[in-house]
C-alpha atoms as a PDB file:
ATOM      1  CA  UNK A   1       4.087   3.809  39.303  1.00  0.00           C
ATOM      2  CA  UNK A   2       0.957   1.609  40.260  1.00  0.00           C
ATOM      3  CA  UNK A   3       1.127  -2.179  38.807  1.00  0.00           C
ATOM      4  CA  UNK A   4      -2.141  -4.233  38.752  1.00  0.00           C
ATOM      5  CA  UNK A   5      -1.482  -7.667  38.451  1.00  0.00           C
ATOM      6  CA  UNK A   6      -4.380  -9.755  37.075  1.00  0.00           C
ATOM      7  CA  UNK A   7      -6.204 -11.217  34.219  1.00  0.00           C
ATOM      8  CA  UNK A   8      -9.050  -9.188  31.949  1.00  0.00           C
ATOM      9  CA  UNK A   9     -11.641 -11.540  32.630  1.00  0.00           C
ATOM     10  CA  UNK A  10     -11.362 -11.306  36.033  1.00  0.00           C
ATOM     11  CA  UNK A  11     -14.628  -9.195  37.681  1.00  0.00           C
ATOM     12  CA  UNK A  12     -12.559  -8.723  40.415  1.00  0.00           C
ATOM     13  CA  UNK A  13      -9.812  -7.350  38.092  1.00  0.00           C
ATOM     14  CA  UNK A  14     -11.983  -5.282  35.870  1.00  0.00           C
ATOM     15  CA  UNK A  15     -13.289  -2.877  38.919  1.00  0.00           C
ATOM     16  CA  UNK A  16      -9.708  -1.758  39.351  1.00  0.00           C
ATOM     17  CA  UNK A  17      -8.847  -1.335  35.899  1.00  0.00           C
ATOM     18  CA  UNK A  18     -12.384   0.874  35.901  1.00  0.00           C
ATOM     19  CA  UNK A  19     -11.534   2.576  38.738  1.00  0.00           C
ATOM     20  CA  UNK A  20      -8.183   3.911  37.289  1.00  0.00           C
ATOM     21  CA  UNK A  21      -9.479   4.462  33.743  1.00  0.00           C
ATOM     22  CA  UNK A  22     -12.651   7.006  35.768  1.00  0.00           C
ATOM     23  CA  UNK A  23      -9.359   8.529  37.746  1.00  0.00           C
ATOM     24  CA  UNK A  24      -7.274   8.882  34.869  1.00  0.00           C
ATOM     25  CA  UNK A  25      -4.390   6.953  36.332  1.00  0.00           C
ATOM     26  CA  UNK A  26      -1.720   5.555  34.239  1.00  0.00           C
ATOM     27  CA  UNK A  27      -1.043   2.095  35.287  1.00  0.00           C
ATOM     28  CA  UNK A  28       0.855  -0.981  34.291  1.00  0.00           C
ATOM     29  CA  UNK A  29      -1.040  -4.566  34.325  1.00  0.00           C
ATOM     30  CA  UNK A  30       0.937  -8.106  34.091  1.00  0.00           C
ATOM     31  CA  UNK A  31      -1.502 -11.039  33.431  1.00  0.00           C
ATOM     32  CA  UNK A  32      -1.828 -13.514  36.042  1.00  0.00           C
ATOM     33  CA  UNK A  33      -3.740 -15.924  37.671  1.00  0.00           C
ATOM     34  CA  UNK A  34      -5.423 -18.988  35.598  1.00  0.00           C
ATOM     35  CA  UNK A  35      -3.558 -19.885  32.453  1.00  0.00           C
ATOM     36  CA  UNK A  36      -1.230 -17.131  33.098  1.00  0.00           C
ATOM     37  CA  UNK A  37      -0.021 -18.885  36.405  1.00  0.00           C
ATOM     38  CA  UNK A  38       2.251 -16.114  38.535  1.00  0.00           C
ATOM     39  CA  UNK A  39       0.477 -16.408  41.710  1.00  0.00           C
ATOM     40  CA  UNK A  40       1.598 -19.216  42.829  1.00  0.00           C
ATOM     41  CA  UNK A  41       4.922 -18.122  42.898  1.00  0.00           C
ATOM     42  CA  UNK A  42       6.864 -17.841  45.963  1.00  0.00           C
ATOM     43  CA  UNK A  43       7.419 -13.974  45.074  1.00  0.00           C
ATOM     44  CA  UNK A  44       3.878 -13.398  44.787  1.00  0.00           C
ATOM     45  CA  UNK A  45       2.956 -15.324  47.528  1.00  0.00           C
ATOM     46  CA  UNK A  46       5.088 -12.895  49.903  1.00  0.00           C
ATOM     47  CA  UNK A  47       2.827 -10.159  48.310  1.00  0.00           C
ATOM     48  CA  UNK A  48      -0.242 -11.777  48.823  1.00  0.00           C
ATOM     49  CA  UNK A  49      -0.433 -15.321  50.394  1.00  0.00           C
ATOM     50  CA  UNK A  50      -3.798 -16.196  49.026  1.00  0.00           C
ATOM     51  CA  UNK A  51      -2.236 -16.470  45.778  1.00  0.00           C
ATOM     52  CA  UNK A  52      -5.568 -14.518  44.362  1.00  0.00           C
ATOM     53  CA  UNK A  53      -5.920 -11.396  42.051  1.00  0.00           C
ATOM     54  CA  UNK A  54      -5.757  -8.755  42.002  1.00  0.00           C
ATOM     55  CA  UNK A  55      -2.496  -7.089  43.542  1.00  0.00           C
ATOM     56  CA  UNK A  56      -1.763  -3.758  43.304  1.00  0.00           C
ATOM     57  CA  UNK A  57       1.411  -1.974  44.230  1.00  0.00           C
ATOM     58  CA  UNK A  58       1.772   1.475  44.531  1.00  0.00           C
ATOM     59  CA  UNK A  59       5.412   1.822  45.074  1.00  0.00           C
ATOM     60  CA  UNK A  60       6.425  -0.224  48.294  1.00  0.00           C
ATOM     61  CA  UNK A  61       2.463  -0.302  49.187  1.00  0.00           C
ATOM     62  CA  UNK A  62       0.796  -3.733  48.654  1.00  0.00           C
ATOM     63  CA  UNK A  63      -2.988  -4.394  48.669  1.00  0.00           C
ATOM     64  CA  UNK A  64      -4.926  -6.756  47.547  1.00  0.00           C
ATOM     65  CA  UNK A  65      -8.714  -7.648  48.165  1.00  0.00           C
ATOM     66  CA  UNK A  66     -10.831  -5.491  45.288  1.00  0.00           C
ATOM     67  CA  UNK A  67     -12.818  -3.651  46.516  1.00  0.00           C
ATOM     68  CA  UNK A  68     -10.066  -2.872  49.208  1.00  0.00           C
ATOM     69  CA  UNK A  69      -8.403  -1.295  46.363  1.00  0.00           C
ATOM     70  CA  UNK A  70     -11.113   0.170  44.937  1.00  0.00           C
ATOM     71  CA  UNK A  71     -11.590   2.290  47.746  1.00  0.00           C
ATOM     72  CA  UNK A  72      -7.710   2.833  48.247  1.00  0.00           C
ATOM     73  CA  UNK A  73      -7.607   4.778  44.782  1.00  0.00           C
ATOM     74  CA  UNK A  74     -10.394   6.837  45.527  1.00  0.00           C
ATOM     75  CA  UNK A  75      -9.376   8.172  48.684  1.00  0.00           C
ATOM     76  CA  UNK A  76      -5.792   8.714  47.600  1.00  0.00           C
ATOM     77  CA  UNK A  77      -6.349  10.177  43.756  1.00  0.00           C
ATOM     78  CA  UNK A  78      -9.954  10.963  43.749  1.00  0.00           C
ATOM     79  CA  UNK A  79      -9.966  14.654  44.043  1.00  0.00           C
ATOM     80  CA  UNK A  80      -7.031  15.195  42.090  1.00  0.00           C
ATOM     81  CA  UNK A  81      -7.166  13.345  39.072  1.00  0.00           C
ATOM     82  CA  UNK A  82      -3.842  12.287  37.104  1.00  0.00           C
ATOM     83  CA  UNK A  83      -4.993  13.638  33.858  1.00  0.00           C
ATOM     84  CA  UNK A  84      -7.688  16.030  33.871  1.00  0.00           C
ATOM     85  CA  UNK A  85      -9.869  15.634  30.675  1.00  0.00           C
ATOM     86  CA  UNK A  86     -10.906  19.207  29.164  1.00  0.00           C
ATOM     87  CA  UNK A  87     -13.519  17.200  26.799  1.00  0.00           C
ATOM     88  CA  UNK A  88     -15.259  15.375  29.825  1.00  0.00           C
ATOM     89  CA  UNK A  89     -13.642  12.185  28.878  1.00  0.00           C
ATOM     90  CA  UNK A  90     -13.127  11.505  32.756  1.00  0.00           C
ATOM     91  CA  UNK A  91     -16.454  10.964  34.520  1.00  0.00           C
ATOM     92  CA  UNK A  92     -17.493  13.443  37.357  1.00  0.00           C
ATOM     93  CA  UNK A  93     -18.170  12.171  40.397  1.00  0.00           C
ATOM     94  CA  UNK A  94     -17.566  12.019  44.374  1.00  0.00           C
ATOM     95  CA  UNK A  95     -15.784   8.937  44.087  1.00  0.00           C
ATOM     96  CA  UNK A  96     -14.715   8.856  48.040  1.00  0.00           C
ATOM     97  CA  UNK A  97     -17.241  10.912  49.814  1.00  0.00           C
ATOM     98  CA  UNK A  98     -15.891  13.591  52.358  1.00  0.00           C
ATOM     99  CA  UNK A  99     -19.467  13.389  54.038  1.00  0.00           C
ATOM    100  CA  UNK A 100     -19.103  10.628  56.431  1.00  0.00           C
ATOM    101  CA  UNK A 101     -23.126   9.414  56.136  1.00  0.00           C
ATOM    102  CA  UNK A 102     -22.952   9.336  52.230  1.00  0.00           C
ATOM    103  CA  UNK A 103     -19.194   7.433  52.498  1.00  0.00           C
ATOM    104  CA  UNK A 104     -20.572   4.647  54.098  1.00  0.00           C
ATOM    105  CA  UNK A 105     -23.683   4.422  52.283  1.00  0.00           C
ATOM    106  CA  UNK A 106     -21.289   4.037  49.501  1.00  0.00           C
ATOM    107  CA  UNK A 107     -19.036   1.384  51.309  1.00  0.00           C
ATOM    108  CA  UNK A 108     -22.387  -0.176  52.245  1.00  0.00           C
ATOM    109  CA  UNK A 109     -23.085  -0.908  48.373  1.00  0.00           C
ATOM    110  CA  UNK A 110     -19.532  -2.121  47.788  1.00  0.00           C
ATOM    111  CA  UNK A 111     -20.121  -4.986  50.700  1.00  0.00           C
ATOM    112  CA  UNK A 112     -23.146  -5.887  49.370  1.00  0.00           C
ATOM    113  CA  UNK A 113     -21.959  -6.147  45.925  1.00  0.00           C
ATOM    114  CA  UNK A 114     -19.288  -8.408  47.644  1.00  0.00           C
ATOM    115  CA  UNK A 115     -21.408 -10.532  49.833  1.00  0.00           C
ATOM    116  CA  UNK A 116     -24.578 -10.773  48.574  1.00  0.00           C
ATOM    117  CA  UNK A 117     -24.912 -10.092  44.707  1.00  0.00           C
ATOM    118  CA  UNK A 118     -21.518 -11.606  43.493  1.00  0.00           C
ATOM    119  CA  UNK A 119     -21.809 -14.759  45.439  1.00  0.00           C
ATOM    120  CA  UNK A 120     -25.332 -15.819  43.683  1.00  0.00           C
ATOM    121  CA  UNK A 121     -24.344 -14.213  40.520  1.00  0.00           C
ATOM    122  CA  UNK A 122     -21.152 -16.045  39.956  1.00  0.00           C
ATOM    123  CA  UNK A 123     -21.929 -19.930  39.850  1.00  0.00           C
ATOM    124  CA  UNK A 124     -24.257 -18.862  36.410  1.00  0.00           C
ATOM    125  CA  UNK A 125     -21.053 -17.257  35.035  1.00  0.00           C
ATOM    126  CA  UNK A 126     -19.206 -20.353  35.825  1.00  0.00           C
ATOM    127  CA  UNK A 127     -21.476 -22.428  33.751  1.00  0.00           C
ATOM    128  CA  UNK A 128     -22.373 -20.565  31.051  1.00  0.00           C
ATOM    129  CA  UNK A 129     -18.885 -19.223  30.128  1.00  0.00           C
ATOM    130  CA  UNK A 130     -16.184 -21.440  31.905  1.00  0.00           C
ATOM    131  CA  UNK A 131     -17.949 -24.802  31.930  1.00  0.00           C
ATOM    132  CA  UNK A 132     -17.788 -27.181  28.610  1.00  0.00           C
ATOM    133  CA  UNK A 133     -21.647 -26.966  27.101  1.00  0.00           C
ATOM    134  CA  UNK A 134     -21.491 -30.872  27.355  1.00  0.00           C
ATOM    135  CA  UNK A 135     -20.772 -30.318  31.351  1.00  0.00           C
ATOM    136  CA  UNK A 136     -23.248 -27.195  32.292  1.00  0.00           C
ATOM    137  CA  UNK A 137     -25.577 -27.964  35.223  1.00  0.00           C
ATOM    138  CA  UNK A 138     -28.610 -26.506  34.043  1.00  0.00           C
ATOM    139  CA  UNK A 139     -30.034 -26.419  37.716  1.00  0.00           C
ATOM    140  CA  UNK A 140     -27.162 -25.066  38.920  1.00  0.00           C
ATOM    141  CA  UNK A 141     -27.635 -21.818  36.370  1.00  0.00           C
ATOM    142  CA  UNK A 142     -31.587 -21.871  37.253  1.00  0.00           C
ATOM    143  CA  UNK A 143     -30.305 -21.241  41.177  1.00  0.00           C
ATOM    144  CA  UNK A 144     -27.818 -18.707  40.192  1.00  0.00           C
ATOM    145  CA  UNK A 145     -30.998 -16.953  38.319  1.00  0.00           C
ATOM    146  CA  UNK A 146     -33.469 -17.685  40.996  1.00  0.00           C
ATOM    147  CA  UNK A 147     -31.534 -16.358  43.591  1.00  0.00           C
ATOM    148  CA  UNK A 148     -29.873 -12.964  41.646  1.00  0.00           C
ATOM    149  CA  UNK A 149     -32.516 -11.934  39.634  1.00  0.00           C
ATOM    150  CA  UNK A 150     -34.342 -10.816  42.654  1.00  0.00           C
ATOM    151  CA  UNK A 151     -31.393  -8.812  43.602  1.00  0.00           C
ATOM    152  CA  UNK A 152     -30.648  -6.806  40.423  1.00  0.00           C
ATOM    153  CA  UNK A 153     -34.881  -5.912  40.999  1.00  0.00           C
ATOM    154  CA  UNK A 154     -33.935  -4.651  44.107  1.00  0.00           C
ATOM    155  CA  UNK A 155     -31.173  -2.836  42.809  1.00  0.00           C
ATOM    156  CA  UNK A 156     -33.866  -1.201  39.723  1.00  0.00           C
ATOM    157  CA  UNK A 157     -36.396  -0.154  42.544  1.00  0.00           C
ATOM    158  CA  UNK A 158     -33.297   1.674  44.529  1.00  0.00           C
ATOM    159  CA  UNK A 159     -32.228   3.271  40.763  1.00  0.00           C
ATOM    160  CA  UNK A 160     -35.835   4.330  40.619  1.00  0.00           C
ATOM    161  CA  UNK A 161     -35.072   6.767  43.452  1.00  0.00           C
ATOM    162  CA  UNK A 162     -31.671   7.978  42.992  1.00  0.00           C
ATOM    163  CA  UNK A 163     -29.288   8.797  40.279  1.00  0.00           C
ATOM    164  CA  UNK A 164     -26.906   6.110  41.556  1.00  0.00           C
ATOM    165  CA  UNK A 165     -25.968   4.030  44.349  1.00  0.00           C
ATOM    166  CA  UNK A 166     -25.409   6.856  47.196  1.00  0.00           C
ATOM    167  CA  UNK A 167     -26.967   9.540  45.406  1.00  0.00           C
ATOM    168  CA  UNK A 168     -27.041  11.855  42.833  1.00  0.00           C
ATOM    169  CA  UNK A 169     -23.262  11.591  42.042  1.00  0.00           C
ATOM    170  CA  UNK A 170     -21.250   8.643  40.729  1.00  0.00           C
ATOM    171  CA  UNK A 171     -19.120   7.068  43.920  1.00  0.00           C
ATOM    172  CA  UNK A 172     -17.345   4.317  44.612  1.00  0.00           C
ATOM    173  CA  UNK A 173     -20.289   2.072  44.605  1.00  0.00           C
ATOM    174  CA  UNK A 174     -20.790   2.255  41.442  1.00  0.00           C
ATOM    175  CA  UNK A 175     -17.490   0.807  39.996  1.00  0.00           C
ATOM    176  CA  UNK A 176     -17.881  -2.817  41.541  1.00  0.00           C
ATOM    177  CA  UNK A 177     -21.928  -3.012  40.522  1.00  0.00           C
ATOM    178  CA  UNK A 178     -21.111  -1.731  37.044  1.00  0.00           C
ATOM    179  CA  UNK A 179     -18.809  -4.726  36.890  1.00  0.00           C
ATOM    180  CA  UNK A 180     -21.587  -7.171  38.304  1.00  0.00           C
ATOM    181  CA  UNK A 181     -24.140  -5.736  35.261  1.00  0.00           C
ATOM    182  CA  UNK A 182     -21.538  -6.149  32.706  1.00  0.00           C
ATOM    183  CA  UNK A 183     -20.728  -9.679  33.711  1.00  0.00           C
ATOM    184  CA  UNK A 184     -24.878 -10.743  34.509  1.00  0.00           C
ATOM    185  CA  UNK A 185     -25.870  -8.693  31.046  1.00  0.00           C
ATOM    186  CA  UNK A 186     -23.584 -10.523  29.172  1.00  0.00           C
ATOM    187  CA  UNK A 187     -24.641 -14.246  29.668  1.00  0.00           C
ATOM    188  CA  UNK A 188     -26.569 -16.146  27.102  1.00  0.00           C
ATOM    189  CA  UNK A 189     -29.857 -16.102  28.520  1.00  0.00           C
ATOM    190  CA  UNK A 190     -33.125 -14.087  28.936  1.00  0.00           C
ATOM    191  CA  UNK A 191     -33.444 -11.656  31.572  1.00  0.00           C
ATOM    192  CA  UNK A 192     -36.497  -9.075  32.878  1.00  0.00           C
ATOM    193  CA  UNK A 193     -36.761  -6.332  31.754  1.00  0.00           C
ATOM    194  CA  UNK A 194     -35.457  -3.523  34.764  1.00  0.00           C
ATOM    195  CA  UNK A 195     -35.488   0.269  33.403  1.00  0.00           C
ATOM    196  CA  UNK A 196     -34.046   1.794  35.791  1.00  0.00           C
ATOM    197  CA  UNK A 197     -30.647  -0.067  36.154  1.00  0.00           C
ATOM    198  CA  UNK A 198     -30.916  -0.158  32.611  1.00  0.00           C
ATOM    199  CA  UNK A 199     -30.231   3.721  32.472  1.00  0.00           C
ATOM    200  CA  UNK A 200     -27.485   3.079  35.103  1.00  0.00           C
ATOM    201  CA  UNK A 201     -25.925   0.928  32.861  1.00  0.00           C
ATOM    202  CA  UNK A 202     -26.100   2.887  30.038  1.00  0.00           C
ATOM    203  CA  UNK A 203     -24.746   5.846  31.684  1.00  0.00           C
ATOM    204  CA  UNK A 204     -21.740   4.003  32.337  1.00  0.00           C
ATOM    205  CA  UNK A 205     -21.517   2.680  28.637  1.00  0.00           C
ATOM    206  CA  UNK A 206     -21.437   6.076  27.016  1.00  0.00           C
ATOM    207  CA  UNK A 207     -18.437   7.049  28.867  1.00  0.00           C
ATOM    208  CA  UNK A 208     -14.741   6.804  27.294  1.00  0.00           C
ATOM    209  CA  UNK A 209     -13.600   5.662  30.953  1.00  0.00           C
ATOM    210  CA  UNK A 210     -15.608   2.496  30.580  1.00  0.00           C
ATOM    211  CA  UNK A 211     -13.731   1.264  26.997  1.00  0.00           C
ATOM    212  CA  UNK A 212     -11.435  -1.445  27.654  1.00  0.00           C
ATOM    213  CA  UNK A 213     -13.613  -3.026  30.544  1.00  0.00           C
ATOM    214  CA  UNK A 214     -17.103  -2.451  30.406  1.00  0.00           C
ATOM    215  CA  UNK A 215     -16.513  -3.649  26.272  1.00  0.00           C
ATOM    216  CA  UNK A 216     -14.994  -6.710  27.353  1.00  0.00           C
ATOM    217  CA  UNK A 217     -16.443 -10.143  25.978  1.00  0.00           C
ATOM    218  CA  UNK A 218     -16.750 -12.374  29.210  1.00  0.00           C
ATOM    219  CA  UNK A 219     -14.306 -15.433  29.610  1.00  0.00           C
END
């Protein structure tokens, strides 16, 4: 049995609950983190000392770190999926590449999504959604723009090239960024125009596997 344990509105939450729903693995959540306290807890803390989200445990195996685990379900259930979907309703994809060059250009993506996009991406979340209206730094949310917007345009001219982020198969990659999109296209505010991660993104809508995350209002 594989438990997640973490909060909905959690980015770093939704890519694993993604990642299962495109694998078609069953898995048990318990809210935690924020409101829903639990991780700081001397139990959790033995499972993960940062006291952060998500957890998983498969079994006796512990992870944490996202896109850690991410990249953990791929390589262990991506070929074999749980539940096979005659009607399609489990994307197709190379999820953990066997070719070693087209792996880490996957694994490339998921660290920039980590290090670079999230990081200037987040602090506009933060005010729009999480901050009082009375308290939002409207400089801090013209940074956060500044500084991503540039980002998701280089993200449209790579879409312009390829299918999706290593290729012309869904991998990996895609399950973190697909979070990033959900969260940036959701915030109250006026964005460019970018066709080509627009079609990305809409890919990713029309698929069952996306329900329950990819639908999710942001909090």
């Amino acid at each position: 049995m594989l438990r997640l344990w973490g909060r909905t509105s959690s980015i770093n939450v939704r890519k694993v609950m993604l990642c299962a729903q495109v694998l078609g693995l069953d898995m048990e959540r318990t809210n935690a983190g924020m409101a829903y306290g639990i991780v700081n807890t001397a139990e959790y803390r033995l499972k993960n000392f940062n006291g952060l989200i998500p957890l998983l445990e498969d079994g006796e195996y512990v992870l944490w770190e996202s896109n850690a685990i991410v990249r953990y379900l791929c390589a262990r259930w991506a070929q074999t999926p749980s539940h096979p979907a005659a009607d399609g309703s489990l994307p197709q994809g190379d999820w953990y590449p066997s070719d070693l060059h087209k792996r880490f250009d996957a694994e490339r993506w998921m660290d920039w999504q980590q290090t670079t996009l999230n990081p200037e991406s987040g602090a506009a979340f933060l005010q729009w959604i999480r901050t009082p209206e009375a308290q939002r730094d409207a400089g801090v949310i013209a940074a956060s723009v500044a500084a991503t917007e540039p980002l998701f345009a280089q993200l449209d001219g790579h879409l312009a090239h390829h299918e999706f982020l290593a290729g012309e198969q869904l991998t990996m990659a895609d399950i973190p960024i697909a979070c990033e999109v959900h969260r940036w296209f959701g915030l109250p505010q006026a964005r460019p125009s970018w066709p080509h991660l627009e079609r990305w993104y809409a890919r990713w809508l029309s698929l069952p596997a996306s329900r329950g995350v990819l639908d999710l209002p942001l909090s």
